[in-house]
Every structure is written in C-alpha cells, then in structure tokens.
Protein backbone atom coordinates (compact mmCIF):
# COMPACT_ATOMS: atom_id res chain seq x y z
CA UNK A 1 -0.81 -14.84 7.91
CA UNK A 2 -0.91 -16.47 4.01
CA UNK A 3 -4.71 -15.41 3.05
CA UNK A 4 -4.61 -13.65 0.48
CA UNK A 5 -6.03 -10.32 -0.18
CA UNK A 6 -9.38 -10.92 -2.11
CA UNK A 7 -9.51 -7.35 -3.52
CA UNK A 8 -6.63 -8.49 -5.47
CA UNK A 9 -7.16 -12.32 -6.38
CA UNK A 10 -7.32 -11.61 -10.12
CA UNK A 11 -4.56 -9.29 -10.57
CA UNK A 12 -2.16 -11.76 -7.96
CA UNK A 13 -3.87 -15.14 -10.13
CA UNK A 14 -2.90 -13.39 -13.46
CA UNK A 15 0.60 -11.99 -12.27
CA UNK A 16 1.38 -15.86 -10.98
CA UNK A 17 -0.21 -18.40 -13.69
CA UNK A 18 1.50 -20.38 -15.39
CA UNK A 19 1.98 -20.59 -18.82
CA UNK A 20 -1.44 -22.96 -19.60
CA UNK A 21 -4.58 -21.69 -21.27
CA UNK A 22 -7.52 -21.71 -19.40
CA UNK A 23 -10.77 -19.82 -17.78
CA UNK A 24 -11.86 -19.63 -14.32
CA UNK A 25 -15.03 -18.69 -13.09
CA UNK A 26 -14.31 -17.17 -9.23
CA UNK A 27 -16.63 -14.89 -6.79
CA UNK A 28 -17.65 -14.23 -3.52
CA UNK A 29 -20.76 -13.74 -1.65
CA UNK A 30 -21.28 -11.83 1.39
CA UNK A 31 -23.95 -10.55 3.24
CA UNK A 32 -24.61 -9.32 7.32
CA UNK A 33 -26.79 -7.85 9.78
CA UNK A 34 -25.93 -4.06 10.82
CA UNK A 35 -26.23 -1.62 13.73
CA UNK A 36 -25.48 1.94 13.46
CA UNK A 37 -26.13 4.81 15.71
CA UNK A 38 -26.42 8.53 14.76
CA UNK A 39 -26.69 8.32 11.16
CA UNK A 40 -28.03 11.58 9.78
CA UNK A 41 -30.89 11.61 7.32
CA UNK A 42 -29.10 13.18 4.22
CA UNK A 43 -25.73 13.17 3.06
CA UNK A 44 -25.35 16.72 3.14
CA UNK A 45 -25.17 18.74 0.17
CA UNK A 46 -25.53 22.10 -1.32
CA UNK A 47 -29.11 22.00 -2.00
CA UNK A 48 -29.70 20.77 1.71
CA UNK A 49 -27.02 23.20 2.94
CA UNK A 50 -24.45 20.90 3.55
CA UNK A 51 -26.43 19.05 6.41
CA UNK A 52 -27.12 15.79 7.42
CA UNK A 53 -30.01 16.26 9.58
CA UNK A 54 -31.30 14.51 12.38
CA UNK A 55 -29.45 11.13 13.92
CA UNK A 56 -31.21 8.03 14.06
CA UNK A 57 -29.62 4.30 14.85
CA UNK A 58 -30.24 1.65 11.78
CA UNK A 59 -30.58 -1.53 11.83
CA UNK A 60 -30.47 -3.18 8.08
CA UNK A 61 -29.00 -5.76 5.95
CA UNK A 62 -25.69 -5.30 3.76
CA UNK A 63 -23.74 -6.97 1.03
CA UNK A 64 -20.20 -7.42 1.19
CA UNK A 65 -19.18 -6.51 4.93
CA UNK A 66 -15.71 -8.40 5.24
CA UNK A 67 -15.55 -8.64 1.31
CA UNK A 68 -17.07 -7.30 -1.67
CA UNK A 69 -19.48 -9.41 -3.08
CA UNK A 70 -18.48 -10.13 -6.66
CA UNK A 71 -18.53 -12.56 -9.45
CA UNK A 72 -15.36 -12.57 -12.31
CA UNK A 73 -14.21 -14.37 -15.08
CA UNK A 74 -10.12 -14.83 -15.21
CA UNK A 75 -8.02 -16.49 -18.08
CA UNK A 76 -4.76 -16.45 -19.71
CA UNK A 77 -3.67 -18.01 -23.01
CA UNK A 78 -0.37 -19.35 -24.03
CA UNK A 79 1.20 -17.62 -26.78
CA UNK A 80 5.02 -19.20 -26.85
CA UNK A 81 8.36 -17.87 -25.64
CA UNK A 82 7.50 -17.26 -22.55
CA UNK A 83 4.71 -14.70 -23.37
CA UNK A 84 1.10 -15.12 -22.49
CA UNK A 85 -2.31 -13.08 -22.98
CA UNK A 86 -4.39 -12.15 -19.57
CA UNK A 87 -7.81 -11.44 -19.28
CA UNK A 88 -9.64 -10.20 -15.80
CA UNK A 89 -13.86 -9.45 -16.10
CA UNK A 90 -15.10 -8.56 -12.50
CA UNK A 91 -18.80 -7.50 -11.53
CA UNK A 92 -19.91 -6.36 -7.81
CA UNK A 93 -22.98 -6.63 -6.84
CA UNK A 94 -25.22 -6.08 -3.83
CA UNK A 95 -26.74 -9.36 -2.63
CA UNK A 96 -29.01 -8.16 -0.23
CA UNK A 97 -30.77 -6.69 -3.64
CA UNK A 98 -29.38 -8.00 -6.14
CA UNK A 99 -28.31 -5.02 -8.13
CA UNK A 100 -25.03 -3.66 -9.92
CA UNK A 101 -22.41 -1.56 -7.94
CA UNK A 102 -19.95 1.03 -8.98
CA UNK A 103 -22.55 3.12 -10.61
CA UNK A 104 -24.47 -0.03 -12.05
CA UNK A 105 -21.57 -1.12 -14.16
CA UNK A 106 -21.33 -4.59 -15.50
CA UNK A 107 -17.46 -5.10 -15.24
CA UNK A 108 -17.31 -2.51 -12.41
CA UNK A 109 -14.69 -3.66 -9.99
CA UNK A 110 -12.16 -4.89 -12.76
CA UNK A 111 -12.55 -5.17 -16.41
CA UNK A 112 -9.04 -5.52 -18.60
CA UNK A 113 -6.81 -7.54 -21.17
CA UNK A 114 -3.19 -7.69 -21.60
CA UNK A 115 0.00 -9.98 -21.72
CA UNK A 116 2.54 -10.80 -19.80
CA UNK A 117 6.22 -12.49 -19.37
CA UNK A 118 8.83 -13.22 -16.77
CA UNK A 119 9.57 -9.25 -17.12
CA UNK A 120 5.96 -8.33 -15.90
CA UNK A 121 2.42 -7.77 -17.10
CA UNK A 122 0.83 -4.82 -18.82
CA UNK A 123 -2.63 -4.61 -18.94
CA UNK A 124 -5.42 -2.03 -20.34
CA UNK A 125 -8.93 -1.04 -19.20
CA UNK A 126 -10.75 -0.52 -15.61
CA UNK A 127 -7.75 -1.15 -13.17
CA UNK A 128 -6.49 -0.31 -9.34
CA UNK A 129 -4.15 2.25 -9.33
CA UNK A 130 -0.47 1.25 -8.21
CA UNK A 131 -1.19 3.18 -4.66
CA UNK A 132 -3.98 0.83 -3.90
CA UNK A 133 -2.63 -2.08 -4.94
CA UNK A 134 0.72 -1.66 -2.78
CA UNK A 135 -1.26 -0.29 0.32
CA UNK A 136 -2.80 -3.70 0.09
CA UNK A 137 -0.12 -5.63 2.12
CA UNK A 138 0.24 -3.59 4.45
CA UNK A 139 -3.71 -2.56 5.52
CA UNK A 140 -4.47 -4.95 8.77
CA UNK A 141 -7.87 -5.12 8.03
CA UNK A 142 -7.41 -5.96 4.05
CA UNK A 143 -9.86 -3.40 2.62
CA UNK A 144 -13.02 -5.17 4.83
CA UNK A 145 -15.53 -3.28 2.56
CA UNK A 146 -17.82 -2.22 5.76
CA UNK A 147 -15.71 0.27 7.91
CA UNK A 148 -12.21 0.49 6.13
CA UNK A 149 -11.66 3.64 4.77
CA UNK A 150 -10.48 3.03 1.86
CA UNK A 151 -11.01 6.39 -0.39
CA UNK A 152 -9.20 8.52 2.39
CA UNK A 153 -6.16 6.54 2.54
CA UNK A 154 -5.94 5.87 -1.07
CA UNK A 155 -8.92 8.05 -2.70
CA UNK A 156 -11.95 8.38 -4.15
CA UNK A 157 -9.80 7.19 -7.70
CA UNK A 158 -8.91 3.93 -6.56
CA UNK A 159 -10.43 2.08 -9.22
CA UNK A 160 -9.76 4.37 -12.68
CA UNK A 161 -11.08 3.70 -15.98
CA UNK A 162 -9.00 3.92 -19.52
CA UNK A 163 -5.94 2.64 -17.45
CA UNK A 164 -2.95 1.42 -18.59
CA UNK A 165 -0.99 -0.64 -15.58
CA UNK A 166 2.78 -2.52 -15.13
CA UNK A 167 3.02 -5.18 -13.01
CA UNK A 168 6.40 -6.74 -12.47
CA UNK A 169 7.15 -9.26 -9.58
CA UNK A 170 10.53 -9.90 -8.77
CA UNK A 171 11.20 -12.61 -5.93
CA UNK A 172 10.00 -10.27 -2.98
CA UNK A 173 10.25 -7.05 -4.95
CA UNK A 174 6.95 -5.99 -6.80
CA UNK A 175 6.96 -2.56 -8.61
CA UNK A 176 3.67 -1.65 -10.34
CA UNK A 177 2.81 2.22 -12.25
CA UNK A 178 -0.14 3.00 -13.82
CA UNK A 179 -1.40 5.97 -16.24
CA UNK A 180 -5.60 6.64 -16.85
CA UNK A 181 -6.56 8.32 -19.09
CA UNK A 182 -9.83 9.35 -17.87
CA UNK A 183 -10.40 8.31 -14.38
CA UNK A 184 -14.27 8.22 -14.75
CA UNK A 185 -14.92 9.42 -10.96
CA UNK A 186 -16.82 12.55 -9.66
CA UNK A 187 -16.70 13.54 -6.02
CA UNK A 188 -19.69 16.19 -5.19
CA UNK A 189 -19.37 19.27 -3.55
CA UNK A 190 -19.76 18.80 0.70
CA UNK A 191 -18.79 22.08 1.44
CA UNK A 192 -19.00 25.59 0.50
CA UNK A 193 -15.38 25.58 -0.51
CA UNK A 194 -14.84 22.72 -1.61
CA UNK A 195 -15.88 22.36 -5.63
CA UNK A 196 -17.45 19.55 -7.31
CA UNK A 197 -14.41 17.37 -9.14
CA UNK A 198 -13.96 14.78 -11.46
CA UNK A 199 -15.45 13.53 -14.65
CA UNK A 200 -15.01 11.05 -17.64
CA UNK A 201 -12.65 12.63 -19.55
CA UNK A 202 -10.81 12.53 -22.60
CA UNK A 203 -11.89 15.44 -24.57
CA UNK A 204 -9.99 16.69 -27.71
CA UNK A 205 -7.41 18.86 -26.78
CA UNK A 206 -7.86 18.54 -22.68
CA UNK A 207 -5.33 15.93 -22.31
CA UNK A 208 -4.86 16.43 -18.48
CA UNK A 209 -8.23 16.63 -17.70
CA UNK A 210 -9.37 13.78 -15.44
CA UNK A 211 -6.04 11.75 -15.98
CA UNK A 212 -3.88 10.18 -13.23
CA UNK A 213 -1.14 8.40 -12.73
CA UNK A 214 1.02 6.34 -10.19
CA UNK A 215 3.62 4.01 -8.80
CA UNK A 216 4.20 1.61 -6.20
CA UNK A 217 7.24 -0.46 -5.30
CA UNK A 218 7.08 -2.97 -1.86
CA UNK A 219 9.33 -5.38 -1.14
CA UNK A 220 8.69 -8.47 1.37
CA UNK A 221 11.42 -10.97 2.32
CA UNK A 222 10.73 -13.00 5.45
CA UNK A 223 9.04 -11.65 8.46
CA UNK A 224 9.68 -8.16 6.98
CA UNK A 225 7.70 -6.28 4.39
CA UNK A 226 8.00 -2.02 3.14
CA UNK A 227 6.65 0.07 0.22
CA UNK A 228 6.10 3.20 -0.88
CA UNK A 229 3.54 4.48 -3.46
CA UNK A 230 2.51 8.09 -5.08
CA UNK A 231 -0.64 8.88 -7.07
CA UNK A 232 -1.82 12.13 -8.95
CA UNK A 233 -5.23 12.48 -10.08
CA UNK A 234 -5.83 16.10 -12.23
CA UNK A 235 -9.98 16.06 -11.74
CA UNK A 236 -11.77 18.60 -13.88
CA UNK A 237 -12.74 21.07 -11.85
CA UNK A 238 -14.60 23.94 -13.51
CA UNK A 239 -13.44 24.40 -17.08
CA UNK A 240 -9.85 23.33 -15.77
CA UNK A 241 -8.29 20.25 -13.72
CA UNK A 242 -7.34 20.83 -10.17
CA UNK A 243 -4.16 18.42 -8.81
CA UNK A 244 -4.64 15.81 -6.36
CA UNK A 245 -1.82 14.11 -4.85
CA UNK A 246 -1.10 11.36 -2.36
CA UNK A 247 1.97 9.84 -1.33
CA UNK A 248 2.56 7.11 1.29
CA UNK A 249 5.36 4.94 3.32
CA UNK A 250 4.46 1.51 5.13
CA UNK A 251 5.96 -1.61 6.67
CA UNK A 252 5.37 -4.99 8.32
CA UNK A 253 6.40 -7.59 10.56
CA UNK A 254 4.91 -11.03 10.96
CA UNK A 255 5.80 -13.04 14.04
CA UNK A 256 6.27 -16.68 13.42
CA UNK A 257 2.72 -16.65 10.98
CA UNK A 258 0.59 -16.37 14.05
CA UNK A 259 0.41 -12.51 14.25
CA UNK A 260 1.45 -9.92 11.89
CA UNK A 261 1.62 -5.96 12.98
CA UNK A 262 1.20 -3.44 10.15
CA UNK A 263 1.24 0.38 9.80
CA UNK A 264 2.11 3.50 7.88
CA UNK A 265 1.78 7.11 6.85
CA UNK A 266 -0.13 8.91 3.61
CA UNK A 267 0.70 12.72 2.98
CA UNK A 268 -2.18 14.24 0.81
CA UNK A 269 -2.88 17.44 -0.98
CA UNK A 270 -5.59 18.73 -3.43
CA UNK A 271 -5.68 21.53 -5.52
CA UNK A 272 -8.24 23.32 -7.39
CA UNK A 273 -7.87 24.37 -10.82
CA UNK A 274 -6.20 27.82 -10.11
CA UNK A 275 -3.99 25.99 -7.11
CA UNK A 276 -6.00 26.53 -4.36
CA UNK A 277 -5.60 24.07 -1.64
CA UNK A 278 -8.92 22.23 -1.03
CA UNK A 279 -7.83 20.04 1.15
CA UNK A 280 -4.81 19.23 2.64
CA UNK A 281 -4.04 16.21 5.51
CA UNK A 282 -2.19 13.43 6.72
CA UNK A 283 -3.19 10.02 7.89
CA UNK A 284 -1.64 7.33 10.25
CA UNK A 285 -2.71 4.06 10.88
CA UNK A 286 -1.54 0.71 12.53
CA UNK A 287 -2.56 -2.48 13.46
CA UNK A 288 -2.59 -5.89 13.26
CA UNK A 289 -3.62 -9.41 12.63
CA UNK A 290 -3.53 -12.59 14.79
CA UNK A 291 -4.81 -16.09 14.38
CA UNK A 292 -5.62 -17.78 17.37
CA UNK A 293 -6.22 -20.79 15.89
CA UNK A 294 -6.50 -22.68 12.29
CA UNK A 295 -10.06 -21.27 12.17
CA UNK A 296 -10.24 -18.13 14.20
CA UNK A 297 -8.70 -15.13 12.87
CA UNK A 298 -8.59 -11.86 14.88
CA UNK A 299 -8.04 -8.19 13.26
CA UNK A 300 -7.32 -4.50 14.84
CA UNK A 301 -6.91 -1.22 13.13
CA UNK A 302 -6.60 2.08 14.21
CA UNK A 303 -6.56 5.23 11.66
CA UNK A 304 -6.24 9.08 11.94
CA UNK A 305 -6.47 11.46 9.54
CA UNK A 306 -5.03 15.26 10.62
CA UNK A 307 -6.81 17.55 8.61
CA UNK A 308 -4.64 20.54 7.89
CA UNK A 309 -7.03 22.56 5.82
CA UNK A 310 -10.38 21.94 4.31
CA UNK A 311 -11.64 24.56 1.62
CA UNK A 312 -9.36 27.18 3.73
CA UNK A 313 -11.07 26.00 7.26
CA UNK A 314 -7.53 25.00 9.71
CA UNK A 315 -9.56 24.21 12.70
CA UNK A 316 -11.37 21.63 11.68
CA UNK A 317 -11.76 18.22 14.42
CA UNK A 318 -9.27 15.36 13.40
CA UNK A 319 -11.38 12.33 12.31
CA UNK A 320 -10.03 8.92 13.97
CA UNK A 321 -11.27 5.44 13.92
CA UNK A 322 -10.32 1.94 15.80
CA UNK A 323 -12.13 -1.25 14.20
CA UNK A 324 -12.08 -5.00 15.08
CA UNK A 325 -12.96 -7.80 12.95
CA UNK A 326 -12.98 -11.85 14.47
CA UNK A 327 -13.94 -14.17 11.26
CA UNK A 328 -13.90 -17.61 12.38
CA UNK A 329 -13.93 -20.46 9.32
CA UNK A 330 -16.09 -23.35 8.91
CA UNK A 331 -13.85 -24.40 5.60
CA UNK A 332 -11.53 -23.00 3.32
CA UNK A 333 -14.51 -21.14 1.35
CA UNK A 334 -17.05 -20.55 4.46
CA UNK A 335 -16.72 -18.41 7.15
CA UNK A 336 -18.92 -16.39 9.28
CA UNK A 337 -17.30 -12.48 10.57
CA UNK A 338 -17.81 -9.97 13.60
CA UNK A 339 -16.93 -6.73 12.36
CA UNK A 340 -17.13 -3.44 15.02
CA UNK A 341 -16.09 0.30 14.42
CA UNK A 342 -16.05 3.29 16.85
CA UNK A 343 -15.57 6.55 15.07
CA UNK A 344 -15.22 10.16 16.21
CA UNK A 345 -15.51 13.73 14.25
CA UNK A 346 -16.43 11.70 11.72
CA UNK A 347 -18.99 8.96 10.65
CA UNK A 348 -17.82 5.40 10.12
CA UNK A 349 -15.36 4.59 7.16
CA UNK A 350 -14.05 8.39 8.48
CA UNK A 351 -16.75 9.78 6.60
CA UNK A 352 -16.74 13.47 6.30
CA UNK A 353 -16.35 16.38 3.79
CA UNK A 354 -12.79 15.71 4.20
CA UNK A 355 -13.59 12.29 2.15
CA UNK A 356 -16.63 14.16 0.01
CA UNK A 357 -18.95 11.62 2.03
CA UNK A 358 -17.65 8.73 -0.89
CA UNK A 359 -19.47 5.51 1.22
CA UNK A 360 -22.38 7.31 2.21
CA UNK A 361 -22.97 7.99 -1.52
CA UNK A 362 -22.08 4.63 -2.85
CA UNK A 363 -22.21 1.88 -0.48
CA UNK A 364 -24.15 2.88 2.77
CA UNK A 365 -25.26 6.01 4.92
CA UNK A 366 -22.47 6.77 7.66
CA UNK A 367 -22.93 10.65 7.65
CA UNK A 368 -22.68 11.55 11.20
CA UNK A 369 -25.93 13.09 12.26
CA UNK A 370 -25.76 17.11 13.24
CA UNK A 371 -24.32 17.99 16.08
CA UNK A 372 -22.81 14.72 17.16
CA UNK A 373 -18.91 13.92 17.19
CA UNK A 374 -18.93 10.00 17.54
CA UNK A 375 -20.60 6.79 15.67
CA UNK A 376 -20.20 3.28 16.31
CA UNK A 377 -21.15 0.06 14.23
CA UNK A 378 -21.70 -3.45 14.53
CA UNK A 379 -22.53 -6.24 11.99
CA UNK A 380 -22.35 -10.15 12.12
CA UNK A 381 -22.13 -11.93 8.90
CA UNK A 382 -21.21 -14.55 6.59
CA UNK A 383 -19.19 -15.08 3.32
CA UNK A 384 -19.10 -17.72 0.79
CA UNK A 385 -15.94 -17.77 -1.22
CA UNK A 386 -16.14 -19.75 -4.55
C-alpha cells in the first residue's frame, strides 16, 4: 500500500524536496452522490434545547467524499549549505457550490513558510498538529473526509492557527511537535453541561488562553510501523481556559503490499476552566486496507469511542461505527469511490455531543434524528487528482 496520504501531500512534498527552487501548483477535486437515513432537522443546541428534531433520509450532492477538495500552491527555494526555504498555501473548497471551507478562509486547510535542512523543517502559520499528522499512517481509511471521524480521534483542533511545527525525518523514524499560539477553533455548547470552548486567542496577558501544543514520534521499517502522539489544547472557556488532552498508541503491518491491517487506542480528557471534567473517553479502532488488483483498492474500519463521562452524565450509550470504502482507478489521477457507513448511538462521522456535533456544523448534517440509535450512509463518487 504506497499511496500516499493526500491530507498530507504538502507537508510529505516539502519534508522530501530536494534542494531545487521551484513552485507547484497541486489540487484535487471531488464530488458524489449521498444517501442518509435519520438525519434530524437541527443540530441541536441550546436555543432549540439541545434537539435535533424529527429524522428524515437525504439524498444530496457533496464535495470531497474520499478527499477534500482543495487547490494549493507548494515551493521551496535553495538557499546553500544544505538549507532551503518552504512555502505551503492550501484552499478547500466545496465543489458542489463552489464556496470556501473552514469558515470561508482563503488558505484554510494549510497556509505556512519556513526552512528546512537534513536536521528537519520548522515551519510557521495554519498547520496540523503533530497528533494528526502521526495518526495519519496508521488510520485505514486515510482521513476519507465523508464518514471518518476525524475530530473525535484527534479533535476538533486538528488544524490550529499561529502554529509553530518541527518536522524531522530520520530513515523510518519521523518525530514532529508543534506549539499554537491561538488555535482559532470554537466548539458550541451541545449539552447542558457541557460549555461553549475555544476562541482566537492571544490576548495581552492571557498567554494560555486558546494555546496548544503537541508531539508525535512513529517509526516504520519494513512491514512494521508504531507511534505515539499527545496533544493539549487550553480553550477559553468562560473568562478562563479549560484543559483538553489526548494521547494515543498505534501500529501496523503490511503483508507483502497487497493488504495492510492498522489499529490503535486514544485516551482523552477535557476540563473546564475550574477542572471539571467535561468529557472524558476512550476510543479504539482497527482495520485495514487491501488491493485486489492494480486498480481496485478495498478499505475497512471499525471505531468505538467509550464515553466515560459527558458533562457529569456516566451512562451515556457508547457510539461505534464500521465503514467501507472500494475506489477503483481509471489512471493515476482518476478514480471513481464507493464509500458506506453504519453508525449506532451516534450519527455518522460518530457525531454526537460527545464530538460537539463538529461535521454537522461544518461539513454536512449527520445529527441522529430524536429518538433513534442507528444511521447509515451511502455515496458513489469521483475524484480528480491534479
């Protein structure tokens, strides 16, 4: 299994150039046809009483189903000695309309400078955090923007603003950390107990407030890959910052680059601003990938989240997902995706309050509809990689 993982391209294309000046102009476009059952009218919220409403099946167009749909300019400039400047500029969009994601943002996905050498790269501005970044390896479905859920196992934060990142590679061993100092992400309240949190920022003399910081080291030699990773977001949270941790172990092992099986564990826990726990879980998940020929690529993934305590509530129903995706290639930048997802005590992407209902609020509606326990999706579509 050599594809690489497109959420990353720019970092991995900066990390690896070689020492020649240049610009590239790279993107992808992708766009499908979608069924969903029991999708609730609202996202719930306090002014609707934290209810979703009634359930209804869907049936609509998306952008960016396997991948995000994106366009980005990448560079890098010899200076000598070994050193060179990096640059990464990186817009999503939606192309079913044609609009701005990540909160209408030009550069929203990616947006930074730096330089680097044979001892690493450091880099400045709008960045994944080192969690994401090493969870990338080792996710079978490779962040497949329609069902994955990517803010439970990694956050809501997984993109931060004002960020400062290290990347070294070393042979197999990559180690990454990262610092923010103003994440630039708000997650609504979704239940009584459970506050509003986040924010821009740096403010004079709040130095902790809405900062973060992380690490990740993996290491892949052979069939066999590991790593380990650790974030800390410190959201503001009334007139303080509450503490929001998350902390994960993971592993592969690819079988003569037909098949490759994947999994790992995440311990989370998030505090308020006087140390109340708001929420506090763990999640599981395994899987794997298989090509069953050159141009048919088969993907499973199971996930479970146990959720210990939400705003003080210890009996609340685990969410638990299983999703396939079959993406069979016409060329090296055409392909054409099946993409399914079964859900249950939660909506698809595990939405819930445990995730403050992050997709449904930025990307599509998968707020399970009241009083049901299960949802299931299904979308065919195609991608253009350029």
């Amino acid at each position: 299994m050599k594809r690489k993982i497109l959420a990353l391209t720019a970092v991995s294309a900066c990390g690896a150039a070689s020492a020649q000046s240049g610009v590239t102009l790279y993107g992808v476009t992708d766009v499908n046809v979608e069924y969903v059952n029991r999708v609730g009218t609202a996202v719930p919220s306090a002014t609707n009483g934290f209810k979703s409403g009634a359930g209804h099946g869907v049936v609509r167009e998306n952008s960016g189903g396997y991948s995000g749909s994106r366009w980005g300019l990448r560079g890098t400039e010899d200076l000598g000695g070994g050193m060179k400047s990096i640059f990464v500029l990186e817009s999503g969009f939606n192309l079913d309309t044609g609009t701005s994601q990540q909160g209408s943002r030009l550069f929203g996905r990616q947006a930074f400078v730096g330089l680097g050498s044979e001892y690493g790269q450091i880099t400045f501005g709008r960045q994944y955090q080192s969690l994401f970044s090493t969870l990338a390896n080792f996710i079978p479905a490779r962040y497949a923007t329609q069902y994955e859920p990517i803010g439970v196992v990694a956050g809501a934060n997984f993109r931060e603003d004002n960020a400062v990142k290290y990347v070294g590679v070393f042979g197999g061993l990559t180690a990454q950390a990262n610092m923010s100092f103003g994440v630039g992400t708000t997650l609504p309240q979704v239940a009584a107990n459970v506050p509003v949190a986040g924010g821009n920022g740096e403010v004079p003399g709040q130095f902790r407030r809405d900062s973060a910081y992380g690490a990740g080291l993996s290491y892949i030699s052979g069939p066999f890959g590991v790593g380990v990773g650790y974030d800390q977001w410190n959201p503001t949270i009334g007139t303080g910052s509450g503490t929001f941790r998350k902390a994960a172990v993971m592993g592969s092992y690819a079988f003569n680059g037909t098949a490759k099986v994947m999994g790992g564990y995440r311990w989370g826990k998030n505090k308020d601003q006087n140390g109340a726990v708001t929420l506090r879980d763990d999640f599981y998940w395994i899987g794997g990938q298989y090509r069953l020929s050159s141009a048919l690529d088969f993907t499973l993934e199971y996930d479970y989240q146990n959720v210990k305590s939400l705003g003080g509530n210890t009996q609340v129903a685990n969410p638990w997902q299983i999703a396939l995706i079959a993406d069979y290639s016409f060329s090296k930048r055409t392909d054409i995706y099946l993409t399914m997802a079964y859900a249950k005590n939660a909506g698809l992407a595990m939405e819930s309050a445990a995730s403050h209902f992050a997709t449904s609020l930025t990307v599509n509606n998968y707020t399970l509809s009241n009083g049901q326990s299960s949802m299931f999706g299904a979308a065919v579509g195609i991608r253009h990689v350029f």
